[in-house]
C-alpha atoms as a PDB file:
ATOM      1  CA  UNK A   1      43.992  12.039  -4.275  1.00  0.00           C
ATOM      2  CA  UNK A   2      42.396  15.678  -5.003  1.00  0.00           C
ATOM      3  CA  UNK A   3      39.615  16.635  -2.999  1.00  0.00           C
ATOM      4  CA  UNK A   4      36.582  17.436  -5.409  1.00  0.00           C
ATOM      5  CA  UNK A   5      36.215  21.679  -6.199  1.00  0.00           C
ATOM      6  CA  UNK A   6      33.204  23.654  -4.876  1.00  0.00           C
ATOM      7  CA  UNK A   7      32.107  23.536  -8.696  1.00  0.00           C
ATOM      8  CA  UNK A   8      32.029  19.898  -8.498  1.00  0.00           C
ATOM      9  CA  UNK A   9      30.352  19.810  -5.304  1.00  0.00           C
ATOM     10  CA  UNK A  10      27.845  22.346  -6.517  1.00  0.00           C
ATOM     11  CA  UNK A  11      26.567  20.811  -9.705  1.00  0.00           C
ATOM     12  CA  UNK A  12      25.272  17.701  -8.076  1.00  0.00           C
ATOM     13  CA  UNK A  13      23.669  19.760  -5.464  1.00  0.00           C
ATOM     14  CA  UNK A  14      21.934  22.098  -8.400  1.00  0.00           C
ATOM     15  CA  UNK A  15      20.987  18.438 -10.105  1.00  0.00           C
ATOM     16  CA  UNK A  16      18.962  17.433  -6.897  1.00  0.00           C
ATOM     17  CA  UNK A  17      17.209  20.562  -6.758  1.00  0.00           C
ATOM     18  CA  UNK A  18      16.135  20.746  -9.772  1.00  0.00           C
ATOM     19  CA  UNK A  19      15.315  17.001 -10.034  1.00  0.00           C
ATOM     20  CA  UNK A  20      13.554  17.308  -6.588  1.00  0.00           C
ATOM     21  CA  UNK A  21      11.385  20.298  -8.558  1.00  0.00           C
ATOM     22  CA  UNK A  22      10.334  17.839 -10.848  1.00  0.00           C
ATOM     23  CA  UNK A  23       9.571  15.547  -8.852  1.00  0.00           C
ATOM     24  CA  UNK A  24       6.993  17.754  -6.606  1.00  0.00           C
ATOM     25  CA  UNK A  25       5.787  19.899 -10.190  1.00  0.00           C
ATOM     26  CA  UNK A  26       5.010  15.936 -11.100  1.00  0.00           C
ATOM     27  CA  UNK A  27       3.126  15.829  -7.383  1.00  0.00           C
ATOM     28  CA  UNK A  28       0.991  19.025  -7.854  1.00  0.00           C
ATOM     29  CA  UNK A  29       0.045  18.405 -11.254  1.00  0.00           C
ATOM     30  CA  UNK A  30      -1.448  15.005 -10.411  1.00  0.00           C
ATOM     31  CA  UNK A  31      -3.133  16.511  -7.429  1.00  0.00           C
ATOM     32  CA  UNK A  32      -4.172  19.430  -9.209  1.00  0.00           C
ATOM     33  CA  UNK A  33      -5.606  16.908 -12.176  1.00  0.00           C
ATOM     34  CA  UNK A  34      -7.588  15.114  -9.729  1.00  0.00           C
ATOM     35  CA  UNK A  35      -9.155  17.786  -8.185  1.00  0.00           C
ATOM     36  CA  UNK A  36     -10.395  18.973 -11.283  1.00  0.00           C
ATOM     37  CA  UNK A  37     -11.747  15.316 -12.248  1.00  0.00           C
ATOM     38  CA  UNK A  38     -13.645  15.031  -8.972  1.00  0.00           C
ATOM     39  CA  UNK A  39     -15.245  18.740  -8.425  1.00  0.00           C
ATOM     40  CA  UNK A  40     -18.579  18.088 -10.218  1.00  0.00           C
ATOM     41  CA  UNK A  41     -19.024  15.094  -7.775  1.00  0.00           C
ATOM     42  CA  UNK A  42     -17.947  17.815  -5.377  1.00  0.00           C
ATOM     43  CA  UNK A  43     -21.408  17.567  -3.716  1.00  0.00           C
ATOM     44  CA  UNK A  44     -21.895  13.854  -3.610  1.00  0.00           C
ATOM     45  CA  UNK A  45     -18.855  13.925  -1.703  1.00  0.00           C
ATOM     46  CA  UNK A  46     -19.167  15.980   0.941  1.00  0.00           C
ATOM     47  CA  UNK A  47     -22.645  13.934   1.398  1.00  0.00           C
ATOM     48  CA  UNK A  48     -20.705  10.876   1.961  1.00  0.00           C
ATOM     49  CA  UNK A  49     -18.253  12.838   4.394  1.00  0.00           C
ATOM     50  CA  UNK A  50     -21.013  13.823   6.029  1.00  0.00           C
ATOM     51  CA  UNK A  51     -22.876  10.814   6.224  1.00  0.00           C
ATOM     52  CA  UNK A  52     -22.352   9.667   9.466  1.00  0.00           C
ATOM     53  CA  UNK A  53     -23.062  12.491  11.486  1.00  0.00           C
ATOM     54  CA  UNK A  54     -26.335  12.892   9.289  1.00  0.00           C
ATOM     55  CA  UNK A  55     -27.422   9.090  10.099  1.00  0.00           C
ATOM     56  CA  UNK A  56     -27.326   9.932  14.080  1.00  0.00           C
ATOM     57  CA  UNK A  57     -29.190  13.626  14.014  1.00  0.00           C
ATOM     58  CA  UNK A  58     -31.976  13.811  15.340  1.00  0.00           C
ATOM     59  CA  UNK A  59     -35.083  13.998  13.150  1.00  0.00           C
ATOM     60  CA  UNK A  60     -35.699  17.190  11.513  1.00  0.00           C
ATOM     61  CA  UNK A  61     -32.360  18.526  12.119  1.00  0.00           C
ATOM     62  CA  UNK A  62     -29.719  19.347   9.577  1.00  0.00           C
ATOM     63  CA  UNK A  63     -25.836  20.964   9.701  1.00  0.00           C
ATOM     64  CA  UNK A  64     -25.623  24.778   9.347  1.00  0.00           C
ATOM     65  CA  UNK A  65     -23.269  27.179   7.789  1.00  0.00           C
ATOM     66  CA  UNK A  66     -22.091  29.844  10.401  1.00  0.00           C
ATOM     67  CA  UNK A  67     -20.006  31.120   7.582  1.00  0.00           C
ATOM     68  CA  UNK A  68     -20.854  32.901   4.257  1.00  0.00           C
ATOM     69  CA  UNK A  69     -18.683  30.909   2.091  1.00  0.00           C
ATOM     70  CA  UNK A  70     -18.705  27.824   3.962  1.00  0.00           C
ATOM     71  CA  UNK A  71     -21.381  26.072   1.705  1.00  0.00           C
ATOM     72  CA  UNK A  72     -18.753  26.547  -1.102  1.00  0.00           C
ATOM     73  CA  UNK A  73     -15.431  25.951   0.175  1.00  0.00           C
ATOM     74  CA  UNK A  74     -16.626  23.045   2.615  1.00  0.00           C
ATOM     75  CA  UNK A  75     -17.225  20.698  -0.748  1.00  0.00           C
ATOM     76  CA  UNK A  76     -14.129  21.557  -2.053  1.00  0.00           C
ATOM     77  CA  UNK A  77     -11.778  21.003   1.018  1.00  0.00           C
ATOM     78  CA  UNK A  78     -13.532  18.082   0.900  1.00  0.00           C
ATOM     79  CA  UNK A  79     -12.914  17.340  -2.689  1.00  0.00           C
ATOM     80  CA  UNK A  80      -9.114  18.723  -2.303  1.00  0.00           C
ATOM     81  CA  UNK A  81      -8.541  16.289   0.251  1.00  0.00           C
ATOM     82  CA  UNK A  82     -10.010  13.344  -2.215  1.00  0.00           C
ATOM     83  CA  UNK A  83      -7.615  14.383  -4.529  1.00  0.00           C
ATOM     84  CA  UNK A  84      -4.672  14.367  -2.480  1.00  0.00           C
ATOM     85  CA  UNK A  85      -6.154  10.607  -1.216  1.00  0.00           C
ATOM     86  CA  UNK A  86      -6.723   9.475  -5.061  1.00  0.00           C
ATOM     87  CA  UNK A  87      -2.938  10.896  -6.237  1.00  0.00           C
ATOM     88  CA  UNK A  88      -1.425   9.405  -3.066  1.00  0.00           C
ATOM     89  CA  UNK A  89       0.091   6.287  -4.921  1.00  0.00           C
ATOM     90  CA  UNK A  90       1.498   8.469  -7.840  1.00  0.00           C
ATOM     91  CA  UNK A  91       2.797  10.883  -4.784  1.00  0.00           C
ATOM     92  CA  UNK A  92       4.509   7.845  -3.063  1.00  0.00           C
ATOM     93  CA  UNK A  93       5.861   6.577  -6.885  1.00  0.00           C
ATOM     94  CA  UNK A  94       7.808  10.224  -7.027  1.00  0.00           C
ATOM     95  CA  UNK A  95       8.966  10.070  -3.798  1.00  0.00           C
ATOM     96  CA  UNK A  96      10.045   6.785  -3.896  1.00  0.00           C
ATOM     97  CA  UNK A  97      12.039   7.825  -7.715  1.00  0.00           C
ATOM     98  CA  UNK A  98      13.741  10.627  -6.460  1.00  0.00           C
ATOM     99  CA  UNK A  99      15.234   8.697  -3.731  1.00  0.00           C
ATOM    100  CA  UNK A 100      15.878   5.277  -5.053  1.00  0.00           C
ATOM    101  CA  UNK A 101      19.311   6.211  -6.754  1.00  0.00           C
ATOM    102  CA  UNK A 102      20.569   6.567  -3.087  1.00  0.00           C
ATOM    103  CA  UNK A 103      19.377   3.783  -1.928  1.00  0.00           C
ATOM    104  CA  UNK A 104      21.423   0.348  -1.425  1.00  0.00           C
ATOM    105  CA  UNK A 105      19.933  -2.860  -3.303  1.00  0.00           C
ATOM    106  CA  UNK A 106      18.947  -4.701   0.021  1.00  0.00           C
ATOM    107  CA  UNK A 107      17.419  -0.775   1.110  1.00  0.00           C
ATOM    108  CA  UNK A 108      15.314  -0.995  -2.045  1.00  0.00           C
ATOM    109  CA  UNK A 109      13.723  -4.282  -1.102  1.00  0.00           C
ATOM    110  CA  UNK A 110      12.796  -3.049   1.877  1.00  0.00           C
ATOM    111  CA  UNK A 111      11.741   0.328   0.551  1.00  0.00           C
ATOM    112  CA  UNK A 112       9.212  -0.876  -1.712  1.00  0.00           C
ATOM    113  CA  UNK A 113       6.872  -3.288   0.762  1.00  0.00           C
ATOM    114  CA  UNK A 114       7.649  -0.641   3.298  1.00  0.00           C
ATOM    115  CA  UNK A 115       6.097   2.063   1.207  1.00  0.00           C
ATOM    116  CA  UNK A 116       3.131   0.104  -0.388  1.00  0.00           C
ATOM    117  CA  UNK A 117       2.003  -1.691   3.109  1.00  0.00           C
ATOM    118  CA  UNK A 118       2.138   2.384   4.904  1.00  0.00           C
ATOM    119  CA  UNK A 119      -0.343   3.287   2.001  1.00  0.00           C
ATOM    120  CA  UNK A 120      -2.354   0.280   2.962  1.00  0.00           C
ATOM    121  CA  UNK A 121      -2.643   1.277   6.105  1.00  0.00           C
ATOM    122  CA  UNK A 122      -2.835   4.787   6.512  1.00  0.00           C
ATOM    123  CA  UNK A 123      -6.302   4.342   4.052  1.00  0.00           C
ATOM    124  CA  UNK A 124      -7.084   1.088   6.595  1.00  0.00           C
ATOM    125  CA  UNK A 125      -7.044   3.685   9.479  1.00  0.00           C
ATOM    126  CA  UNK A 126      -9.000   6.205   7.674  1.00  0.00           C
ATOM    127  CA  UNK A 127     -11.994   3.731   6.412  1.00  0.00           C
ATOM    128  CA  UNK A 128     -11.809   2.326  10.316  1.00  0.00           C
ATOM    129  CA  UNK A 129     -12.434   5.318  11.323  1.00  0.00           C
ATOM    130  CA  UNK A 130     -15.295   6.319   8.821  1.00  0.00           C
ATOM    131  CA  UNK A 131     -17.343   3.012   9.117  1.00  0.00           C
ATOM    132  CA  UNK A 132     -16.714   1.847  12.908  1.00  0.00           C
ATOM    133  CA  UNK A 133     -15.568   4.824  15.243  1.00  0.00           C
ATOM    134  CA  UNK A 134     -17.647   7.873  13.554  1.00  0.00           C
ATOM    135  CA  UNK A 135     -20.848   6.138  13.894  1.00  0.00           C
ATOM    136  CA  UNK A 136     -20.027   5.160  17.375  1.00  0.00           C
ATOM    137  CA  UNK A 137     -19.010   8.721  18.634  1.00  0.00           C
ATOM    138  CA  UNK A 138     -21.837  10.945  16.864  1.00  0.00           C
ATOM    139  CA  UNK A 139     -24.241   8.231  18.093  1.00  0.00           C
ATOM    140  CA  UNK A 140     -23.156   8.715  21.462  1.00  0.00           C
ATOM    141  CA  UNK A 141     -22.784  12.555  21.338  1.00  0.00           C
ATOM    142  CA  UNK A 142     -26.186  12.644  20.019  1.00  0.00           C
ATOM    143  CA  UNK A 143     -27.395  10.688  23.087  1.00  0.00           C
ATOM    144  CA  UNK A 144     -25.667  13.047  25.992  1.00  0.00           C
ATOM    145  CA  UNK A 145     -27.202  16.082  24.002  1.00  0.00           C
ATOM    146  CA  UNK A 146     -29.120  17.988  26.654  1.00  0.00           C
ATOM    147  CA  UNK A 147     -32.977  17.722  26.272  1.00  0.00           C
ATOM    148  CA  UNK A 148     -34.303  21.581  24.813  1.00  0.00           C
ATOM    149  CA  UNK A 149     -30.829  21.897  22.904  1.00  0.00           C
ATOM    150  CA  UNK A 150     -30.812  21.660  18.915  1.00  0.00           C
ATOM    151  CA  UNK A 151     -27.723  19.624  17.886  1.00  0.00           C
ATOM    152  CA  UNK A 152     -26.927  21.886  14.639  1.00  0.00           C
ATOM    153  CA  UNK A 153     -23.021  21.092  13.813  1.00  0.00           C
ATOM    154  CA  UNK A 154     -21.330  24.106  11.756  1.00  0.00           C
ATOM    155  CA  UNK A 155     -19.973  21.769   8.260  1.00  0.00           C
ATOM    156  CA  UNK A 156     -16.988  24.000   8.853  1.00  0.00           C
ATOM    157  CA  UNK A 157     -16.254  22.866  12.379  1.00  0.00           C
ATOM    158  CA  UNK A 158     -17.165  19.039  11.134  1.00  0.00           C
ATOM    159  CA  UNK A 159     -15.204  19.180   8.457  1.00  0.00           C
ATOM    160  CA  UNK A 160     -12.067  19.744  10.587  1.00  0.00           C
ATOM    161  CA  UNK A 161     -12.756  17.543  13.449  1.00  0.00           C
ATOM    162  CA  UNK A 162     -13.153  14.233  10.389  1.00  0.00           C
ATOM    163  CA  UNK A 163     -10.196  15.317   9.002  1.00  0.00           C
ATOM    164  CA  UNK A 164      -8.203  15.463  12.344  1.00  0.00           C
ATOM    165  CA  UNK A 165      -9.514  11.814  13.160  1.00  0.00           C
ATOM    166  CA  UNK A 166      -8.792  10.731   9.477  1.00  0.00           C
ATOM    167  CA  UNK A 167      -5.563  11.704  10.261  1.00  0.00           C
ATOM    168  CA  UNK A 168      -5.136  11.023  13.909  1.00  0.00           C
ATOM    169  CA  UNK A 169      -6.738   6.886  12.541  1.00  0.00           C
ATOM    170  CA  UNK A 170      -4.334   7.040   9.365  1.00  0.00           C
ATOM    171  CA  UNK A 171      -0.958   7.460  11.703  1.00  0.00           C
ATOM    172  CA  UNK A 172      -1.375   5.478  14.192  1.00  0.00           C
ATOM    173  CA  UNK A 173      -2.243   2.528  11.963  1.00  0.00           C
ATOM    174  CA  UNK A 174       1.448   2.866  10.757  1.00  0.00           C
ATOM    175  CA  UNK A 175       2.687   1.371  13.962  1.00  0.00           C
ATOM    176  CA  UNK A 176       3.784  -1.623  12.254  1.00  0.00           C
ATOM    177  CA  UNK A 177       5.940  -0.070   9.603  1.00  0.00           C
ATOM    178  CA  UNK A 178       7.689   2.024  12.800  1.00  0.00           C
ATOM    179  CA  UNK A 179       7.831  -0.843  14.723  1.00  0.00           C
ATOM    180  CA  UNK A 180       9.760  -2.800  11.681  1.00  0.00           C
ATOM    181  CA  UNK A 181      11.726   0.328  10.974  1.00  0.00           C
ATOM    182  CA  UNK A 182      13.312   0.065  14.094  1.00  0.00           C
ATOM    183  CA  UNK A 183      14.007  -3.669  14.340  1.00  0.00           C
ATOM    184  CA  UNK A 184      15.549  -3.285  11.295  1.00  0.00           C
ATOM    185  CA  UNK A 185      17.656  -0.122  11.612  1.00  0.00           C
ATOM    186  CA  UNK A 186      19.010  -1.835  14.887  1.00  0.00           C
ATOM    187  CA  UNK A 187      17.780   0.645  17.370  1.00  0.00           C
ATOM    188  CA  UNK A 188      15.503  -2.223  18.858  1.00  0.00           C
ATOM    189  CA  UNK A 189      15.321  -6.070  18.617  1.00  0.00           C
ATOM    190  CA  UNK A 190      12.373  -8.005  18.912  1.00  0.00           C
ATOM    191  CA  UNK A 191      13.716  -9.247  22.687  1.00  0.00           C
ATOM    192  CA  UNK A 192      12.853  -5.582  23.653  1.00  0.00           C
ATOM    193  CA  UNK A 193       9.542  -5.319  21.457  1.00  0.00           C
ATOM    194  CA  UNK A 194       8.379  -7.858  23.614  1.00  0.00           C
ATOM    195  CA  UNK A 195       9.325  -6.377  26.752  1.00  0.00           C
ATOM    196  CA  UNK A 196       7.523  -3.505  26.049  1.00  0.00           C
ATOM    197  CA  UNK A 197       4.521  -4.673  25.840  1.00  0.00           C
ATOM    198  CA  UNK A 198       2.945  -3.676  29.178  1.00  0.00           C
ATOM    199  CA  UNK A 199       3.902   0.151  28.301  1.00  0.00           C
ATOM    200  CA  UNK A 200       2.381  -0.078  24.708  1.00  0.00           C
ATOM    201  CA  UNK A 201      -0.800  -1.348  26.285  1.00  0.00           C
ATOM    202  CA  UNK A 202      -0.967   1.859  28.314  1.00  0.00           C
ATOM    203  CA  UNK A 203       0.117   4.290  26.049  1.00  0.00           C
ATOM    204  CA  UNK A 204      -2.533   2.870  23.572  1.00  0.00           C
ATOM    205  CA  UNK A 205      -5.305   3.631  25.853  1.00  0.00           C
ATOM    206  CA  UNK A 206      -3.712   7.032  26.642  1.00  0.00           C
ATOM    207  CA  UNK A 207      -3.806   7.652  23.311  1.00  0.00           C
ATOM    208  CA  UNK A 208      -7.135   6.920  22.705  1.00  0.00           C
ATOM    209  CA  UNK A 209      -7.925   9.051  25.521  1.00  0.00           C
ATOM    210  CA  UNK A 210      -6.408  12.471  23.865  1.00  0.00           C
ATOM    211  CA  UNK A 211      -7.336  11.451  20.156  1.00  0.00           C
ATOM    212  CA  UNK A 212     -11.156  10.190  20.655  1.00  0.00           C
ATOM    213  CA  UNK A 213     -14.040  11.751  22.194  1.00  0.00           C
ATOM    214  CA  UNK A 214     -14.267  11.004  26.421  1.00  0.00           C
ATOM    215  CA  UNK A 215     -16.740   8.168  25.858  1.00  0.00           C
ATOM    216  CA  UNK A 216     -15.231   4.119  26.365  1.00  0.00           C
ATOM    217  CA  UNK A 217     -16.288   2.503  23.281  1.00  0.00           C
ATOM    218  CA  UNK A 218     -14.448   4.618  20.741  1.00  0.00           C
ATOM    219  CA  UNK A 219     -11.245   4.902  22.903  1.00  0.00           C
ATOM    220  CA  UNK A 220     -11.542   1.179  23.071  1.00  0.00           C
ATOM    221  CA  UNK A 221     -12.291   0.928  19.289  1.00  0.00           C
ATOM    222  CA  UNK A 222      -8.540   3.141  18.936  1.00  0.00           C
ATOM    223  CA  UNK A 223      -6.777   1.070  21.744  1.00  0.00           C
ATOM    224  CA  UNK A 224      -7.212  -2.594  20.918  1.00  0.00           C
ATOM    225  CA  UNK A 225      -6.162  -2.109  17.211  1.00  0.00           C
ATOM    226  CA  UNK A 226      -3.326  -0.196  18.421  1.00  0.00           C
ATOM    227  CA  UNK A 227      -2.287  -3.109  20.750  1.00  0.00           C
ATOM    228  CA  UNK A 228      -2.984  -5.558  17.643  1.00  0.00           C
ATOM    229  CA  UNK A 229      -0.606  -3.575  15.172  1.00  0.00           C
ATOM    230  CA  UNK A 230       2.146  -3.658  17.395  1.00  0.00           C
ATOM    231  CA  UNK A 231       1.973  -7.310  17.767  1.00  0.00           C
ATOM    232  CA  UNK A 232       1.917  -7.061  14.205  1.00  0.00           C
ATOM    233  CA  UNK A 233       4.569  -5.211  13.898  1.00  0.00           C
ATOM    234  CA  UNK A 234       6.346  -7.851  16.196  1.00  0.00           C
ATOM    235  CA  UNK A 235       5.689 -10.549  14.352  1.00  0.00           C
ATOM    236  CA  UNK A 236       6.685  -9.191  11.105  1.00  0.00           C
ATOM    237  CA  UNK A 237       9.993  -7.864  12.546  1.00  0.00           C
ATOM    238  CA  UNK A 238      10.643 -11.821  13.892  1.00  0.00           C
ATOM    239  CA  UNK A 239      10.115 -13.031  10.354  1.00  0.00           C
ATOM    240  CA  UNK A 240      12.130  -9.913   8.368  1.00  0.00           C
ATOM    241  CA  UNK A 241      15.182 -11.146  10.888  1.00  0.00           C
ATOM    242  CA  UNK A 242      14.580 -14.190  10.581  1.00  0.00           C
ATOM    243  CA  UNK A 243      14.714 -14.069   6.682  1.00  0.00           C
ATOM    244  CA  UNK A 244      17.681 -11.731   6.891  1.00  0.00           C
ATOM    245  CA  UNK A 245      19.552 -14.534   9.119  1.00  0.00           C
ATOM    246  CA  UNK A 246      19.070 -17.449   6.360  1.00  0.00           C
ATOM    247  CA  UNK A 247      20.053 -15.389   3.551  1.00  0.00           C
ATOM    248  CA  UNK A 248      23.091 -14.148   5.310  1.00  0.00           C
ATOM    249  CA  UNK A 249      23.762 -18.236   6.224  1.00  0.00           C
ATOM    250  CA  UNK A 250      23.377 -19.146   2.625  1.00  0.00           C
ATOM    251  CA  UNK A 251      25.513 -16.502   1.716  1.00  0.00           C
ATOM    252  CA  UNK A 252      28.525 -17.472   3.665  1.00  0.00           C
ATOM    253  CA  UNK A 253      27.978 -21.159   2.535  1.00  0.00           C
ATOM    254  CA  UNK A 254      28.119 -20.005  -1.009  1.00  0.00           C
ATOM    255  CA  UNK A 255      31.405 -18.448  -0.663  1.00  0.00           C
ATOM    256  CA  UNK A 256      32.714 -21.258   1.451  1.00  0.00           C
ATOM    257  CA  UNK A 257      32.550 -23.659  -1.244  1.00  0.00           C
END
């Protein structure tokens, strides 16, 4: 049997490139359409960004603009990263099409729940974030502000310290999907989930510790959902083998008889 030429070799190789360049012109052009949809509304939503900072300022205080061009490009990072959120599923879709063709039958079954319930949570993490934990911490740094000093946050400076915790909330709410990934991939089984439980717990709260601001409530408000989604991720990994188990049973009963 011949081995296959370096031609042969090659033109598969120049067929995944260029499909792959679809795939991400695909990407950009959604993103790109969707920031253009959402930039007159540019302003409303870098209000609702801001809106819970704003809700704990004191009185008669506002956000500045250190920078020139902040007041500009602040609304439309903001809007740019709306975009990106708002194209996400059509990002995933692409994603998920350039790489099904590789993927085994049973991988696609798992693929597809995989993909949709990291979506799920990633914009679970980010909403838990924006309606529970923000209000908590800017509440509490309002209260250890220093009596005589004006708390005037640059929207610059804001701006980045949401989107860190959007995305510091986002990942970490994906512990179930890593959790299932490994159970299923073999690397762990659900014996040794289960055993780890005493060093999740810790790790959770150190976590919370680097990610949040040094106050209890919101490292709590990281930690216990943390803890939660890895039981989670337990407990789905317990049914997934289980399930696995009964179809591989009835398989090998079908082909006995």
């Amino acid at each position: 049997m011949s081995e296959p030429s370096n031609e042969q070799v090659t033109q598969p190789l120049i067929e995944h490139l260029l499909e792959l360049r679809r795939r991400m012109m695909w990407i950009v052009g959604a993103t790109l359409l969707c920031f253009i949809a959402l930039m007159p509304f540019s302003q409303q939503l870098y209000s609702f960004a801001a809106e819970p900072l704003m809700a704990n300022l004191p009185a008669d205080t506002s956000m500045i603009a250190t920078d020139v061009i902040a007041p500009f490009f602040v609304p439309v990072k903001v809007t740019l990263m709306a975009a990106f959120l708002l194209s996400l599923p059509h990002t995933l879709y692409q994603i998920w099409a350039f790489v099904a063709p590789a993927l085994y039958q049973n991988e696609k079954r798992l693929i597809t729940p995989l993909v949709l319930s990291s979506f799920l949570l990633f914009f679970t993490g980010m909403a838990f974030a924006y309606y529970l934990v923000f209000p908590v911490i800017f509440k509490f740094l309002a209260g250890v502000t220093p009596v005589g000093v004006n708390m005037a946050t640059d929207i610059d400076k804001y701006l980045s310290f949401i989107l860190g915790m959007f995305v510091a909330f986002g990942t970490t709410f994906e512990v179930p999907v890593v959790v299932v990934l490994l159970a299923r991939m073999g690397i762990v089984d659900v014996k040794q989930l289960k055993a780890a439980r005493p060093y999740v717990v810790v790790g959770a709260f150190i976590v919370a510790a680097v990610i949040t601001p040094p106050d209890v409530i919101s490292q709590i408000l990281l930690a216990v959902p943390l803890i939660a989604l890895y039981e989670a991720g337990i407990w789905f990994s317990r049914f997934i083998s289980v399930r696995v188990r009964e179809l591989e049973e009835s398989r090998e009963d079908s082909d006995t008889e």
